[in-house]
Protein backbone atom coordinates (compact mmCIF):
# COMPACT_ATOMS: atom_id res chain seq x y z
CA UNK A 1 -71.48 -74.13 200.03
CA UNK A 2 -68.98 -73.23 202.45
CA UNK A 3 -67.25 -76.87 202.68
CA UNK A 4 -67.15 -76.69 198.70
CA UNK A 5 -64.87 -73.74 198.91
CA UNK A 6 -62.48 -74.63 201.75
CA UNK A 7 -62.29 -78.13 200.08
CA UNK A 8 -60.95 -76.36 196.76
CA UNK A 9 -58.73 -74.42 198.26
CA UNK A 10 -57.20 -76.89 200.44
CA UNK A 11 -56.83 -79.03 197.49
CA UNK A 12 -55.37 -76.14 195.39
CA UNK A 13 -52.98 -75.86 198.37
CA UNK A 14 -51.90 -79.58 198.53
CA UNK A 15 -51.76 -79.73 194.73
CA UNK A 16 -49.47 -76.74 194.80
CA UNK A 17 -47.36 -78.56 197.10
CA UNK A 18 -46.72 -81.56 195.23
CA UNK A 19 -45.74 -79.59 192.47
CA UNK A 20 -43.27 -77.68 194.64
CA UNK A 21 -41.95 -81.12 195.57
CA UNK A 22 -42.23 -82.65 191.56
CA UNK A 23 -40.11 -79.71 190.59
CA UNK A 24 -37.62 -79.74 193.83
CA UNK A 25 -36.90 -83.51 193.12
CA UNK A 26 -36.39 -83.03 189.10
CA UNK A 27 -34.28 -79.82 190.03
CA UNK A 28 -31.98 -82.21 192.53
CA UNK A 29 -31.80 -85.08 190.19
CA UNK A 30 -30.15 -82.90 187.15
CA UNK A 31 -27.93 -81.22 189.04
CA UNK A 32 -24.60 -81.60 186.76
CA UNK A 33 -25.26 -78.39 184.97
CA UNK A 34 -23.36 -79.32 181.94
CA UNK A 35 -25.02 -79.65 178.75
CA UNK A 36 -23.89 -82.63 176.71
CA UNK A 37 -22.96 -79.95 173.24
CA UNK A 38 -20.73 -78.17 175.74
CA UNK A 39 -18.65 -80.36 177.39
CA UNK A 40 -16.09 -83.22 176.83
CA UNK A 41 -15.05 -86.71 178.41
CA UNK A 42 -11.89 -88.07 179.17
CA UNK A 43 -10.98 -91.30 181.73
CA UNK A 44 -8.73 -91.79 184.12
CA UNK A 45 -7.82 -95.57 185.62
CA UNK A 46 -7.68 -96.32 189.29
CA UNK A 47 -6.28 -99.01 191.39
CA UNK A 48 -8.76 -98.07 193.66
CA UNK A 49 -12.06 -95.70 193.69
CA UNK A 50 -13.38 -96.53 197.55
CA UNK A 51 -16.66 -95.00 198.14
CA UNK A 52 -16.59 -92.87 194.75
CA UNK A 53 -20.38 -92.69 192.96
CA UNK A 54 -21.57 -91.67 189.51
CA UNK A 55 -22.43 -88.10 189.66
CA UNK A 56 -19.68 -87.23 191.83
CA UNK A 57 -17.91 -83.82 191.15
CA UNK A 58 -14.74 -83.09 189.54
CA UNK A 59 -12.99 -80.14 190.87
CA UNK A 60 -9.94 -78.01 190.43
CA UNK A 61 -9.05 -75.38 192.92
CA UNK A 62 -11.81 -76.45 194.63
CA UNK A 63 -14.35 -75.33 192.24
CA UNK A 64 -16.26 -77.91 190.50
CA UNK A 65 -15.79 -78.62 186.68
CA UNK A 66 -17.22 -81.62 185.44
CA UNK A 67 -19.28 -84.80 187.05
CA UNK A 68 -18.08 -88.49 186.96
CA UNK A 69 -20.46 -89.65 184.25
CA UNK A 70 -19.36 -93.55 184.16
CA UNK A 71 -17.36 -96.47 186.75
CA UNK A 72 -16.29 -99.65 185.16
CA UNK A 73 -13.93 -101.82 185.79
CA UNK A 74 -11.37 -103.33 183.01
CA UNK A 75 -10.80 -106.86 183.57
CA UNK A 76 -7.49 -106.62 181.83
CA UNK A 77 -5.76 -104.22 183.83
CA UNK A 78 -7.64 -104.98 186.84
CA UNK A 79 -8.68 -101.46 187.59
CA UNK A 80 -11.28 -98.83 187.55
CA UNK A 81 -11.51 -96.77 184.53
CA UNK A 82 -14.13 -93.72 185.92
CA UNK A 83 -15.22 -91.57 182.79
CA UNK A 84 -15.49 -87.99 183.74
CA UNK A 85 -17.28 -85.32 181.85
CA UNK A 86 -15.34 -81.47 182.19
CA UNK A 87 -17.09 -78.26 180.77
CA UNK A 88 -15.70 -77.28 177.73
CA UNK A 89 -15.18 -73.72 179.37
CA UNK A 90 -12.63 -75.91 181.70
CA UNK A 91 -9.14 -76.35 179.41
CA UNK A 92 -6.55 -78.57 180.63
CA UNK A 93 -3.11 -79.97 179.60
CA UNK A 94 -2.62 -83.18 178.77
CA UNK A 95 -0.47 -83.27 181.67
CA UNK A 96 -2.95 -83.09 184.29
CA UNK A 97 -3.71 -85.12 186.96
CA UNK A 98 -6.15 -86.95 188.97
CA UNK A 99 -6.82 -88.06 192.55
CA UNK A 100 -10.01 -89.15 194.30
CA UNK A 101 -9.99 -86.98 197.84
CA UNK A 102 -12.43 -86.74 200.10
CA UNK A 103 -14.44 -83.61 201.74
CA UNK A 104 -13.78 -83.88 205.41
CA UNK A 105 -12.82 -86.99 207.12
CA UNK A 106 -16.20 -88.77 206.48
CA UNK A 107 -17.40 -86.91 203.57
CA UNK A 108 -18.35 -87.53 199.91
CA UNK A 109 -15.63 -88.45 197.65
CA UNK A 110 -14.51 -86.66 194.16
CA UNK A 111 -11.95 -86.08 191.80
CA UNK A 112 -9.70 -83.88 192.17
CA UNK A 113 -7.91 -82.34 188.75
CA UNK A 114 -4.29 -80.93 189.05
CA UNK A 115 -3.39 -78.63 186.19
CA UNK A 116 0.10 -79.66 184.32
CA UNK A 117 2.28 -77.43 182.08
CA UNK A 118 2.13 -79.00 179.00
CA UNK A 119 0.91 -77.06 176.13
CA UNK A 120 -0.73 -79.42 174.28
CA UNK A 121 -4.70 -79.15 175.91
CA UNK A 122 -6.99 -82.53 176.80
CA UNK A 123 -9.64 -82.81 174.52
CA UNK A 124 -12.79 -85.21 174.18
CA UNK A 125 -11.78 -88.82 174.66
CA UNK A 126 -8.45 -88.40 176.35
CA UNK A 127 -7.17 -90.33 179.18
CA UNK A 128 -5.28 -89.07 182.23
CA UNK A 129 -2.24 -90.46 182.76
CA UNK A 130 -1.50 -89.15 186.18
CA UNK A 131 -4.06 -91.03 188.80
CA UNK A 132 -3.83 -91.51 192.31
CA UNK A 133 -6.85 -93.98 194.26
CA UNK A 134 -8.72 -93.18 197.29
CA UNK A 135 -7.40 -93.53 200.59
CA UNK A 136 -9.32 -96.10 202.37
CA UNK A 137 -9.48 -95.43 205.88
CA UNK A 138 -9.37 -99.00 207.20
CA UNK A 139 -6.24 -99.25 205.55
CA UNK A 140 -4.73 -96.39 207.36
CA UNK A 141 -5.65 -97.28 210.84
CA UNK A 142 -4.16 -100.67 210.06
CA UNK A 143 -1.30 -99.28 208.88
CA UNK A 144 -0.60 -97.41 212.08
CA UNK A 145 -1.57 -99.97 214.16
CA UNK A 146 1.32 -102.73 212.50
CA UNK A 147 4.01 -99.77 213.13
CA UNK A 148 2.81 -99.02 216.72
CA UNK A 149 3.18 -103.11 217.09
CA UNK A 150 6.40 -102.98 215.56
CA UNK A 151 7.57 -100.66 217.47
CA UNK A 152 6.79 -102.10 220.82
CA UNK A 153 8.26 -105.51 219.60
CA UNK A 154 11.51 -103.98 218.72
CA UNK A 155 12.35 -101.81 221.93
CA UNK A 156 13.73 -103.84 224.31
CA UNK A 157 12.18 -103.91 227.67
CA UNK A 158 12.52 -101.63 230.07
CA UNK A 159 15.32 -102.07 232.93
CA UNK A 160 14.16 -102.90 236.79
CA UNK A 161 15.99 -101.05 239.09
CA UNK A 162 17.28 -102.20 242.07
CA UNK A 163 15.39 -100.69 245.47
């Protein structure tokens, strides 16, 4: 009788644990936070998006507004065209622009929205004008290393003096 007990209750324990988990990994995987009635979508193109993922955030001063909803790329103009979704609280002129940063040297990568001053407001299917791609890191460190190799090819070399 004993065993029957501790067996329910250690199965009432595990089975309350995989629910825990169920609703941890369902809470996770909706995290946008925007509701579809209450928001609106506008695109921005890119020459380049590096490491940037669907689901990424959008912020402005740092706090976020929207998600990245879509990536595709246009095979006419040869770049990305990322589809971003902003709360509807979130207003912003049709001036505004767009740049894909990254959090910390090695971090995630999102877009970045800088307010303009027009006074005409974005609304749902408008596209930025105003982008700026990632900055790929390999192409940095290659940058710097061509100038450092320029630079030592171009100084002339250094004078021996006489003992």
């Amino acid at each position: 009788m004993k065993k029957t007990v501790l067996d329910f209750w250690v199965g009432l324990f595990v089975a309350a644990g995989l629910a825990a988990l169920l609703f941890l990994a369902l809470r996770v995987g909706s995290m946008s936070g925007f509701d579809a009635a209450k928001s609106y979508t506008v695109q921005a193109e890119f020459n380049n998006i590096g490491g940037l993922k669907i689901r990424a955030p959008v912020k402005s001063a740092g706090v976020v507004v929207g998600r990245v909803t879509d990536i595709r790329f246009d095979s006419t103009m040869y770049e990305a065209v990322v589809e971003l979704r902003l709360g509807s609280e979130y207003r912003f002129p049709a001036d505004t622009s767009a740049a894909i940063m990254t959090s910390g040297l090695l971090g995630e990568q999102y877009i970045a929205l800088e307010a303009g001053g027009d006074e005409k407001m974005l609304s749902d299917g408008d596209k930025l004008k105003i982008t700026q791609g990632a900055v790929v890191l390999e192409d940095l460190i290659g940058q710097f290393l061509y100038s450092k190799g320029e630079e030592g090819a171009a100084a002339p070399p250094p004078a021996e003096s006489a003992p």
